[in-house]
C-alpha atoms as a PDB file:
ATOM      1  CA  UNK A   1    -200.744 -50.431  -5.334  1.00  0.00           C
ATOM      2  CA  UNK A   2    -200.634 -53.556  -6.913  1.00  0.00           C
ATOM      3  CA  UNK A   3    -201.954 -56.610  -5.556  1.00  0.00           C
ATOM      4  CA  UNK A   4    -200.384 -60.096  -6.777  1.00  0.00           C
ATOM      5  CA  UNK A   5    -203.928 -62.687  -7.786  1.00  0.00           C
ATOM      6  CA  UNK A   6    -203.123 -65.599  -6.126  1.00  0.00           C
ATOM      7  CA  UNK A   7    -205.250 -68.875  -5.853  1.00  0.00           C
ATOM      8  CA  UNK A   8    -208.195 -68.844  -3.810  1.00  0.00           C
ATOM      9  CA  UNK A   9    -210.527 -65.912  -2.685  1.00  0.00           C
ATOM     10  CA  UNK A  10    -209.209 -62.336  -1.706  1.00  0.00           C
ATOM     11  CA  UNK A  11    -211.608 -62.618   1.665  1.00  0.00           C
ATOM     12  CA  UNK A  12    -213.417 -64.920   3.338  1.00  0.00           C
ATOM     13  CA  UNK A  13    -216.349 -64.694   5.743  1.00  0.00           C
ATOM     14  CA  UNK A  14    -215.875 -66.321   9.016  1.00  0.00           C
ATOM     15  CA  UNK A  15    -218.841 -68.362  10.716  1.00  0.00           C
ATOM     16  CA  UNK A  16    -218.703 -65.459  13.872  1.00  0.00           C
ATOM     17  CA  UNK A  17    -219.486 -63.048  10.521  1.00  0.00           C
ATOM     18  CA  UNK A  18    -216.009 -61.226  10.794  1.00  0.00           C
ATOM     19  CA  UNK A  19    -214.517 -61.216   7.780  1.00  0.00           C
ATOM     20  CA  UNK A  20    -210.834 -62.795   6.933  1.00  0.00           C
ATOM     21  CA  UNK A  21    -208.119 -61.385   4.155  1.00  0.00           C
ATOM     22  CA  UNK A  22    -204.444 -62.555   3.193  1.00  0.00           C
ATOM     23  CA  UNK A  23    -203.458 -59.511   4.878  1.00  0.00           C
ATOM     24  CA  UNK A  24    -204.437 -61.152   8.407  1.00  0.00           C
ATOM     25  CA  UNK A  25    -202.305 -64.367   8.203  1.00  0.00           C
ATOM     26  CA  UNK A  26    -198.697 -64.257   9.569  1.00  0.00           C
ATOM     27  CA  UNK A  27    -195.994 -63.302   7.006  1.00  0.00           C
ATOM     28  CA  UNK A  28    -194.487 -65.854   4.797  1.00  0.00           C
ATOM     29  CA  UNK A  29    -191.330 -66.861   6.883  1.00  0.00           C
ATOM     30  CA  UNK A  30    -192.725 -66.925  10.144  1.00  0.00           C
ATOM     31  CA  UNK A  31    -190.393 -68.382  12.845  1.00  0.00           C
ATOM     32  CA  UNK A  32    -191.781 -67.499  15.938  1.00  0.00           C
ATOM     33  CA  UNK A  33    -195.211 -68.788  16.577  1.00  0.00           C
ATOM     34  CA  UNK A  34    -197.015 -67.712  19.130  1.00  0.00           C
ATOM     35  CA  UNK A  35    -200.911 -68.839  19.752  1.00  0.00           C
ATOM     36  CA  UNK A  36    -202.524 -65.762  18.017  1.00  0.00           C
ATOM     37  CA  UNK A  37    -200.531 -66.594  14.592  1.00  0.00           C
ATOM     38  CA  UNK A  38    -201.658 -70.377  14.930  1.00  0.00           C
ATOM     39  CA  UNK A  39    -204.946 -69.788  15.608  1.00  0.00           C
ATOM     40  CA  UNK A  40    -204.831 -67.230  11.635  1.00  0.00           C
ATOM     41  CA  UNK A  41    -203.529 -70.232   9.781  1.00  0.00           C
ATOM     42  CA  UNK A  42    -206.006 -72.733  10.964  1.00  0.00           C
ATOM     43  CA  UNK A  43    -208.651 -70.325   9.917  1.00  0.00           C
ATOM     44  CA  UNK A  44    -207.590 -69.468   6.803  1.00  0.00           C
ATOM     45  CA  UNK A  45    -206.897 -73.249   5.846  1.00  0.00           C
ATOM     46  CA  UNK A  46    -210.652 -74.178   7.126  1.00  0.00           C
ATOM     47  CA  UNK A  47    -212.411 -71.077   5.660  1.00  0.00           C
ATOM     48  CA  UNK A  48    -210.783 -71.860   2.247  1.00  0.00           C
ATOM     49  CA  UNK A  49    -209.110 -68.577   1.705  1.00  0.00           C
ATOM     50  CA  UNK A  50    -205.302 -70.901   1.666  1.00  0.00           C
ATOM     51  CA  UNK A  51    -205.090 -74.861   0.891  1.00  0.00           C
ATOM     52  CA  UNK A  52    -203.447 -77.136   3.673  1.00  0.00           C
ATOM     53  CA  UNK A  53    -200.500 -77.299   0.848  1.00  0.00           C
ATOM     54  CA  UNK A  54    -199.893 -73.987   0.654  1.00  0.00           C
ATOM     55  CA  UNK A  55    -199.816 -73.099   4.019  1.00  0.00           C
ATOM     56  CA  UNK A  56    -197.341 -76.180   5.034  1.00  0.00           C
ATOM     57  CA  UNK A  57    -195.015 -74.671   1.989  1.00  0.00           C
ATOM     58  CA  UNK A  58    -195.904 -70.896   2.993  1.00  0.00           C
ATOM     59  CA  UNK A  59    -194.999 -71.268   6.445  1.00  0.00           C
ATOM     60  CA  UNK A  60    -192.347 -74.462   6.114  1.00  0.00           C
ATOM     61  CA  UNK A  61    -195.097 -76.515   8.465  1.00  0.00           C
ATOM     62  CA  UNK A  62    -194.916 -80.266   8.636  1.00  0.00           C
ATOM     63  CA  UNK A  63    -198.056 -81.702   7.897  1.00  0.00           C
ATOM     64  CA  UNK A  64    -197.684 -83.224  11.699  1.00  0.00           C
ATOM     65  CA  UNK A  65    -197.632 -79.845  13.083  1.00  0.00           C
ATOM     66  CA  UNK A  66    -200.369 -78.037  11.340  1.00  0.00           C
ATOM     67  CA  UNK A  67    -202.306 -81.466  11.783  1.00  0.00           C
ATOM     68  CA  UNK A  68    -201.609 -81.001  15.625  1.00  0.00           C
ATOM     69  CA  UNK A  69    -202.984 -77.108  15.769  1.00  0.00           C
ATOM     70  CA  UNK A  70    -205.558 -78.412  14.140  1.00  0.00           C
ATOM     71  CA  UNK A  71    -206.750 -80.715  16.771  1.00  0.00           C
ATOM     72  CA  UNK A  72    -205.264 -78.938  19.364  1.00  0.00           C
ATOM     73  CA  UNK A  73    -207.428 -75.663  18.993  1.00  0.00           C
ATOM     74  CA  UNK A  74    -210.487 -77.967  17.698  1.00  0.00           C
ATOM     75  CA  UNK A  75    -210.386 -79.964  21.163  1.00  0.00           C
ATOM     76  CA  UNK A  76    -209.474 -77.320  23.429  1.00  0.00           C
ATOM     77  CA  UNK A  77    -209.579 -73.925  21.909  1.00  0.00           C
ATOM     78  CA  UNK A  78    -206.879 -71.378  21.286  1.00  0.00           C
ATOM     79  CA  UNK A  79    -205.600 -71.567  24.641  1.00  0.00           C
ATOM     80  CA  UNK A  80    -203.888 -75.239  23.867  1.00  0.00           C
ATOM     81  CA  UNK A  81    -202.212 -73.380  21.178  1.00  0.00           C
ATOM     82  CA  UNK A  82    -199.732 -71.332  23.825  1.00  0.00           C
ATOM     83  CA  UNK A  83    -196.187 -73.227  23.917  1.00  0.00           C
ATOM     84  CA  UNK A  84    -196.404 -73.481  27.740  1.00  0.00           C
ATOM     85  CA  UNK A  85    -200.094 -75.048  27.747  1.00  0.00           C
ATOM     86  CA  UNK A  86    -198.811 -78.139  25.152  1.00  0.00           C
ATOM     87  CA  UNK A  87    -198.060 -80.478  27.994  1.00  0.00           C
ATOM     88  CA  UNK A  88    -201.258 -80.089  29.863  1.00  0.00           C
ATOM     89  CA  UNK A  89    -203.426 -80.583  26.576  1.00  0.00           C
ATOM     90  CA  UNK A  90    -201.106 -82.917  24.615  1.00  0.00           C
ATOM     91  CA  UNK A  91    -201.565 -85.583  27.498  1.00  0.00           C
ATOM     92  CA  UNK A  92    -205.367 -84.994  27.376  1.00  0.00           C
END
């Protein structure tokens, strides 16, 4: 099997000690977003195992909306990452 070097580390160890690989974020192209696949980007951006540019161009983000899961699951946890909870925490 080959596996492609890219920039950054192969794996990353999380501050709850599990440990985090490239393998574990969503697949480039991702449309459908749902809290669980947020919550992997954010984590992989603030462990250091992908830069904030290369996940906006990975994933085709805005650097509003990845700014806005970022304080979103900071303030409030991966629950104000669901698409029906953005109301109740946006207004918070």
């Amino acid at each position: 099997m080959f596996l492609k070097k890219g920039s950054g580390p192969r794996v990353v160890t999380l501050p709850d000690g599990t440990q985090m690989t490239r393998a574990d974020l969503p697949p480039v192209g991702t449309t459908r977003w749902v809290a669980r696949r947020k919550a992997a980007v954010v984590r992989g951006v603030e462990s250091g195992l992908i830069s904030i540019d290369e996940a906006i161009d990975r994933y085709g983000l805005s650097a509003e909306e990845y700014g806005s899961w970022v304080d979103l699951a900071g303030t409030h946890g991966l629950e104000a990452l669901k698409t029906t909870r953005l109301q109740q925490y946006r207004g918070a």
